[in-house]
C-alpha atoms as a PDB file:
ATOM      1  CA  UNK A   1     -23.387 -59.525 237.274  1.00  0.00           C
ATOM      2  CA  UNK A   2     -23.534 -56.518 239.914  1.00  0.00           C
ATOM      3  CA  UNK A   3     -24.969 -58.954 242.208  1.00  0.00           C
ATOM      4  CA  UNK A   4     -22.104 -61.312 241.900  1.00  0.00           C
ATOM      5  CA  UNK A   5     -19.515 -58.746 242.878  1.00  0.00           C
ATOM      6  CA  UNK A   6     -21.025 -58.023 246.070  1.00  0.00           C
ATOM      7  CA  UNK A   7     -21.361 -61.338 247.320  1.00  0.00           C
ATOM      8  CA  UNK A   8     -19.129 -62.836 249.508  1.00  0.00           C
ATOM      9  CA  UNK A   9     -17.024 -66.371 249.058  1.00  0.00           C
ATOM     10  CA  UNK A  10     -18.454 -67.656 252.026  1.00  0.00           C
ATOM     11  CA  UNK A  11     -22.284 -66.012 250.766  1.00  0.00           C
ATOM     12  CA  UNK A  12     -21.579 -67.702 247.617  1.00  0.00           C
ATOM     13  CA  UNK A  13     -20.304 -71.358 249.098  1.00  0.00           C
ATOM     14  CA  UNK A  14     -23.971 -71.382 251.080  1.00  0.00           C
ATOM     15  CA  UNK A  15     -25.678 -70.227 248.201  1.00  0.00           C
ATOM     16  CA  UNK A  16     -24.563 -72.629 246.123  1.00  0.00           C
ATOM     17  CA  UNK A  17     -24.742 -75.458 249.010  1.00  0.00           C
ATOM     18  CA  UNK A  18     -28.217 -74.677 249.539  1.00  0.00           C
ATOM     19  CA  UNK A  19     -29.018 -74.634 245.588  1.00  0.00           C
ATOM     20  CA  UNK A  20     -27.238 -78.011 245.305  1.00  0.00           C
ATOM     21  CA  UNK A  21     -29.337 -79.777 248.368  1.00  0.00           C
ATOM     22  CA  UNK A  22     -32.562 -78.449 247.140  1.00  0.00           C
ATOM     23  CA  UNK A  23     -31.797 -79.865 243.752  1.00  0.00           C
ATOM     24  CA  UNK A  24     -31.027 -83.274 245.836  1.00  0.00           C
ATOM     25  CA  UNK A  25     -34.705 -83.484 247.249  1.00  0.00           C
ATOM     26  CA  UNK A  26     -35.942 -82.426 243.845  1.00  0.00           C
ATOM     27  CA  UNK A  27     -34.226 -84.960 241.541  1.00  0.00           C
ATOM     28  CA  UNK A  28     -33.904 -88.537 241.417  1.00  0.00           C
ATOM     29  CA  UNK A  29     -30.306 -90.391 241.187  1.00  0.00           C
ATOM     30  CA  UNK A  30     -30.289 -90.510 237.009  1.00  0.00           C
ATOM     31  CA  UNK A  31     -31.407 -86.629 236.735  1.00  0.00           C
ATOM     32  CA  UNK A  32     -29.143 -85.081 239.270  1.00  0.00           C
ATOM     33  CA  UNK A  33     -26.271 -87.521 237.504  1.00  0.00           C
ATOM     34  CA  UNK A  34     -27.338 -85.819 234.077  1.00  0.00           C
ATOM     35  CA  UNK A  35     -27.568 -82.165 235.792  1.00  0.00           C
ATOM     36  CA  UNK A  36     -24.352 -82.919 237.612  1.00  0.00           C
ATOM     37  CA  UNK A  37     -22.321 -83.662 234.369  1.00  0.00           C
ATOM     38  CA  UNK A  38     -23.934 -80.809 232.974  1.00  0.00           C
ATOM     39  CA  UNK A  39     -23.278 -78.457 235.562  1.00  0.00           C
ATOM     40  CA  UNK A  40     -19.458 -79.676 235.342  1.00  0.00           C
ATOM     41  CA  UNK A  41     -19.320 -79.376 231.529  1.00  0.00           C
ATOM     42  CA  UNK A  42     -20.858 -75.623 231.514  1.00  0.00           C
ATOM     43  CA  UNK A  43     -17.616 -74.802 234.422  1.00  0.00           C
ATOM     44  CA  UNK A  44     -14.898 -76.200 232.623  1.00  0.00           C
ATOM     45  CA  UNK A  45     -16.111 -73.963 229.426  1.00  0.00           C
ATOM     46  CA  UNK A  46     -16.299 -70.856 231.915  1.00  0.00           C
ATOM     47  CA  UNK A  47     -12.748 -71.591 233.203  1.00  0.00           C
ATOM     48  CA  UNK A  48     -11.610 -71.800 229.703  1.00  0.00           C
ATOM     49  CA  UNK A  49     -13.010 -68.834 228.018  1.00  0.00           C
ATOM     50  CA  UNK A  50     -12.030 -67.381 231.525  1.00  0.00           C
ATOM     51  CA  UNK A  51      -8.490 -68.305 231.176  1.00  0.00           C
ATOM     52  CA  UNK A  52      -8.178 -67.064 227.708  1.00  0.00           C
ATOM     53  CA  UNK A  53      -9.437 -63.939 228.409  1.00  0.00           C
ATOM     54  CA  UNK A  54      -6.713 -63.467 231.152  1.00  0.00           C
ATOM     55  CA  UNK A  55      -3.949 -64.926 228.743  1.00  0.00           C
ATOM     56  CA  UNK A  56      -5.099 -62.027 226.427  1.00  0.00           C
ATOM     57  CA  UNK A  57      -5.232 -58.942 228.896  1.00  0.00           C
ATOM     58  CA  UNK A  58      -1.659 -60.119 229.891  1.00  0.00           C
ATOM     59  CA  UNK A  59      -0.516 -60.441 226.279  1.00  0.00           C
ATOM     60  CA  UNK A  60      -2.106 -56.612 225.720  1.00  0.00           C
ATOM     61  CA  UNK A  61       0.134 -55.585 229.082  1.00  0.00           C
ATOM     62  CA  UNK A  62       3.640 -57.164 227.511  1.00  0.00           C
ATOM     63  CA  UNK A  63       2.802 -55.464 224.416  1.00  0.00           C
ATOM     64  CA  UNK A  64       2.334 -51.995 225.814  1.00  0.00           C
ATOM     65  CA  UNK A  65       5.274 -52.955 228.437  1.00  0.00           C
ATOM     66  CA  UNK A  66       7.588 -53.923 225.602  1.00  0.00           C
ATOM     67  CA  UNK A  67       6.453 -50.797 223.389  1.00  0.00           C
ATOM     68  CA  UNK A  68       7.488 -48.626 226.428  1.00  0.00           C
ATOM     69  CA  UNK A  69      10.857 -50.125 226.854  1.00  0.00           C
ATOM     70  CA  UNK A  70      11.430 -49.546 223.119  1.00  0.00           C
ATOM     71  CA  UNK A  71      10.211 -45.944 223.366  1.00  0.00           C
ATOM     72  CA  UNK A  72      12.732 -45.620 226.857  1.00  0.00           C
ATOM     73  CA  UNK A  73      15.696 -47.255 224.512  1.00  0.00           C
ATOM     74  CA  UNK A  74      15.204 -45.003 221.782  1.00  0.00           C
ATOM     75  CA  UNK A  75      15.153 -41.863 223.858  1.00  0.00           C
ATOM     76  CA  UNK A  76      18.054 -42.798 225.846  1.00  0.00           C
ATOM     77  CA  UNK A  77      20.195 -43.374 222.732  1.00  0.00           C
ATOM     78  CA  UNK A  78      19.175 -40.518 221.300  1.00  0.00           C
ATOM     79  CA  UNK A  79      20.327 -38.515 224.242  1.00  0.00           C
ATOM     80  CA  UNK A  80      23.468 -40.806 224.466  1.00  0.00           C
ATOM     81  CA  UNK A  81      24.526 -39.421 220.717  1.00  0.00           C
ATOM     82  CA  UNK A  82      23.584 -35.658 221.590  1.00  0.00           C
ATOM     83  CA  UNK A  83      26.309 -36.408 224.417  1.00  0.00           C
ATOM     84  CA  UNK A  84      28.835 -37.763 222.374  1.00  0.00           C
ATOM     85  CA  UNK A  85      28.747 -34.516 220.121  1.00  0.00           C
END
C-alpha cells in the first residue's frame, strides 16, 4: 500500500486508463460487461467499509473531545467553589 501513497492522482488516472484499455483489446463485449459490474461492485464495498471507518475515527475524536470538555468543566467548577470560599 506504500506504493499507493506515492502515486500521484494524475499517475493513478493513467494507470488506471491504461489498465482499463488493455482490458478492452483483451475482452470481448459480455466479459468486460461481467468484469465491469464486478469492478463496480468490489468499489462500492471499498467506499463503504471506507466510509465507516471514517464515521468511526470521528466518533473516537467526539468522544475524547467531549471527555475533555467534561474534564475542563469539572476543573473550572472546582476552582469556581475554592473562589467562593
Amino acid at each position: 500500500m506504500n506504493s499507493l501513497n506515492s502515486i500521484s492522482p494524475a499517475g493513478l488516472a493513467v494507470l488506471s486508463a491504461l489498465v482499463g484499455v488493455a482490458f478492452v483489446f483483451a475482452l470481448d463485449n459480455e466479459s468486460l460487461d461481467v468484469l465491469g459490474n464486478v469492478f463496480v461492485g468490489i468499489g462500492g464495498i471499498m467506499l463503504i467499509a471506507s466510509a465507516q471507518g471514517d464515521y468511526l475515527d470521528e466518533i473516537g475524536k467526539i468522544k475524547q473531545q467531549k471527555e475533555l470538555l467534561e474534564k475542563q468543566l469539572e476543573a473550572l467548577s472546582k476552582r469556581r467553589g475554592n473562589a467562593l470560599l
